[in-house]
C-alpha atoms as a PDB file:
ATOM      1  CA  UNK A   1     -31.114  38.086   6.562  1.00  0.00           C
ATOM      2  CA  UNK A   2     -31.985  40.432   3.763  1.00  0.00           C
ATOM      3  CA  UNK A   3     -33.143  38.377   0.544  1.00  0.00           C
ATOM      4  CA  UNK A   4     -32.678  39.970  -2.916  1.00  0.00           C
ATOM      5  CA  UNK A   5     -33.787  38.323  -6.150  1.00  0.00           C
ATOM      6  CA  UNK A   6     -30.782  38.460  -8.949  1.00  0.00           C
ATOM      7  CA  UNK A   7     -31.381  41.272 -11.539  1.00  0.00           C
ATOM      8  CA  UNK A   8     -33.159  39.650 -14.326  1.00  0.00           C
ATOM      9  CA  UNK A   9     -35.538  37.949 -12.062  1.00  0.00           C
ATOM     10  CA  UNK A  10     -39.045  39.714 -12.220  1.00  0.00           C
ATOM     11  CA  UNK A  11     -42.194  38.791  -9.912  1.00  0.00           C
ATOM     12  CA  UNK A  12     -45.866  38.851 -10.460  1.00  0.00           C
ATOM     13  CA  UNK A  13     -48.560  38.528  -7.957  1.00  0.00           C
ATOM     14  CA  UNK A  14     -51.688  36.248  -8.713  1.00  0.00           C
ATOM     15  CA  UNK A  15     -54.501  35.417  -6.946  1.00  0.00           C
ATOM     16  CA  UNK A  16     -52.636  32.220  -5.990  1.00  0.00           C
ATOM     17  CA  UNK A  17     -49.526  33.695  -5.251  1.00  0.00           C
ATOM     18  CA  UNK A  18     -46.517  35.301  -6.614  1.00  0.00           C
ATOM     19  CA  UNK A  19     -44.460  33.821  -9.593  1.00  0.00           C
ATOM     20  CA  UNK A  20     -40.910  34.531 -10.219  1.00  0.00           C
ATOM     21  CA  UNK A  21     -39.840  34.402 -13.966  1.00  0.00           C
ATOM     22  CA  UNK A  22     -36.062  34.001 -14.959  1.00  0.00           C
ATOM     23  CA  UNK A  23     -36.125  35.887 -17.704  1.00  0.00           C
ATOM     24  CA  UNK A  24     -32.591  34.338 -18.897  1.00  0.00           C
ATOM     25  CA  UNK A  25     -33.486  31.214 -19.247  1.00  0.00           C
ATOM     26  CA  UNK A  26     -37.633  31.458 -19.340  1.00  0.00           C
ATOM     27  CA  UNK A  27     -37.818  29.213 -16.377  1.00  0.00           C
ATOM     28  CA  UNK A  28     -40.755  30.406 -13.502  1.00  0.00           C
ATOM     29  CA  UNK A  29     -41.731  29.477 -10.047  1.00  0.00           C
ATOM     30  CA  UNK A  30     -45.187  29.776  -8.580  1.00  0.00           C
ATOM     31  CA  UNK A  31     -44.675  30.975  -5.244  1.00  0.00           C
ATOM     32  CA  UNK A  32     -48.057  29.766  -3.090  1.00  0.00           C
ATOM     33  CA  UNK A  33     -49.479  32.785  -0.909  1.00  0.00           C
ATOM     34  CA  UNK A  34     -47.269  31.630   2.266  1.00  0.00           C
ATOM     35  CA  UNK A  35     -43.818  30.901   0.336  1.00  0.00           C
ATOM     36  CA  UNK A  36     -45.207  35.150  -1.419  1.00  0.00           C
ATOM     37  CA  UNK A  37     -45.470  36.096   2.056  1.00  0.00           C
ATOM     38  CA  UNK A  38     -41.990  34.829   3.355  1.00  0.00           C
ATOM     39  CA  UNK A  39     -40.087  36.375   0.585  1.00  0.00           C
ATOM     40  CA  UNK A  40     -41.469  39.472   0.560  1.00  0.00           C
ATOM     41  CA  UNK A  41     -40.537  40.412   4.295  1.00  0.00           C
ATOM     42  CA  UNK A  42     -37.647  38.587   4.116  1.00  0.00           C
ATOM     43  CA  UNK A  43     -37.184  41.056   0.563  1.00  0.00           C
ATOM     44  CA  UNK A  44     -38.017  43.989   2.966  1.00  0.00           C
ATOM     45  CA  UNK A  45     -35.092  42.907   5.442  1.00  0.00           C
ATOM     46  CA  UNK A  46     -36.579  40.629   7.978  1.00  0.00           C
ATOM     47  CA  UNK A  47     -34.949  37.791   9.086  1.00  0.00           C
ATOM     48  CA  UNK A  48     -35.820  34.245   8.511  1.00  0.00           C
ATOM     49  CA  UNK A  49     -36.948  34.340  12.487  1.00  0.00           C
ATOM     50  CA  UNK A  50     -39.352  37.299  11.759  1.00  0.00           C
ATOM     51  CA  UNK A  51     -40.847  36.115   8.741  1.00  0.00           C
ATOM     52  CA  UNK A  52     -41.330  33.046  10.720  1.00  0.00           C
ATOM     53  CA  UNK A  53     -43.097  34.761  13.390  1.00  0.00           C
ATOM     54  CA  UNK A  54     -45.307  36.496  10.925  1.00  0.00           C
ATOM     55  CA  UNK A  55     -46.228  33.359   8.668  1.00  0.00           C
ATOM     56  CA  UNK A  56     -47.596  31.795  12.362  1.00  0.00           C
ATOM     57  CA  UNK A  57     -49.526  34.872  13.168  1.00  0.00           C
ATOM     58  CA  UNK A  58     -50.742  35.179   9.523  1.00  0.00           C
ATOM     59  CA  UNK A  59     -51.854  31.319   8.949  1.00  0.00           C
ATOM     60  CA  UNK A  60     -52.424  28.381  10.449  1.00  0.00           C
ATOM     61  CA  UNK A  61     -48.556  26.895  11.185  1.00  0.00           C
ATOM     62  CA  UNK A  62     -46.632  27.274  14.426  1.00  0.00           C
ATOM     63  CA  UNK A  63     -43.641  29.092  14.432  1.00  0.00           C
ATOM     64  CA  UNK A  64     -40.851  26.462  14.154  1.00  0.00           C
ATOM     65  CA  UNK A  65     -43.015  24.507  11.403  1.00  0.00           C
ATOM     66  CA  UNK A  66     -42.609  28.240   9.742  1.00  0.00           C
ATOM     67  CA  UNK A  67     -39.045  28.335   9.870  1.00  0.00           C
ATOM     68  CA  UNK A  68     -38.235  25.153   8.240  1.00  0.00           C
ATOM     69  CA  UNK A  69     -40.474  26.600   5.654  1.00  0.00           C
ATOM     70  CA  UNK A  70     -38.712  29.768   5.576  1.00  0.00           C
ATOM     71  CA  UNK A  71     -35.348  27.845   5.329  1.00  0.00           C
ATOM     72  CA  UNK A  72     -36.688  25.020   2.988  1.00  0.00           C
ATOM     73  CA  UNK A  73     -37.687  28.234   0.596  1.00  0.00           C
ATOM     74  CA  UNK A  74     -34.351  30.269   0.644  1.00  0.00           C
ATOM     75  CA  UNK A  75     -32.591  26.769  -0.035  1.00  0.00           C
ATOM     76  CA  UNK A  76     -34.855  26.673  -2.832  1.00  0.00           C
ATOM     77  CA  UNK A  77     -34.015  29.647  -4.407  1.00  0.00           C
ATOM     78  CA  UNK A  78     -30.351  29.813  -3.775  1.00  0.00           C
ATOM     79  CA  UNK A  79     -30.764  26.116  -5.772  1.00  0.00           C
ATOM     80  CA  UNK A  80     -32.336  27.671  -8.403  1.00  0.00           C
ATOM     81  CA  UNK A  81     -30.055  30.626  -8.710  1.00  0.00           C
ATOM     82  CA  UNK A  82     -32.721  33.632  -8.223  1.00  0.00           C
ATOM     83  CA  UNK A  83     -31.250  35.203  -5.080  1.00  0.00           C
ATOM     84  CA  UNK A  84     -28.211  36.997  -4.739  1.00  0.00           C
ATOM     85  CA  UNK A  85     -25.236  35.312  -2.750  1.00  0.00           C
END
């Protein structure tokens, strides 16, 4: 799959997550620590399967509960216009 954030879209991690700031309009996300997980490995080129797989083996969630996640969060940020098309 192979998610990139637009230019113009910086991240910074927390000890609750990661939040993405849009730093066109001033608009930020808080990213909890599974929805920071999923984006960075699906940032590093994993698919939406394999960051799946590694949210189940990383917390509490079974792999297709994972992938809605995973699907729900890309939606998300297409929505939102962070990610490139």
């Amino acid at each position: 799959m192979g998610l990139r954030l637009r230019p113009g879209v910086s991240t910074t991690d927390t000890a609750y997550g990661t939040v993405l700031l849009d730093e066109r309009s001033g608009d930020y996300w808080q990213l909890n620590p599974t929805a920071a997980l999923a984006l960075r490995l699906l940032a590093d080129g994993r698919t939406a399967e394999q960051a799946a797989a590694a949210m189940a083996e990383e917390f509490d969630v079974d792999e297709p509960r994972a992938l809605r996640d995973v699907t729900a969060l890309v939606g998300q940020l297409r929505a939102a216009g962070l990610v490139r098309p």
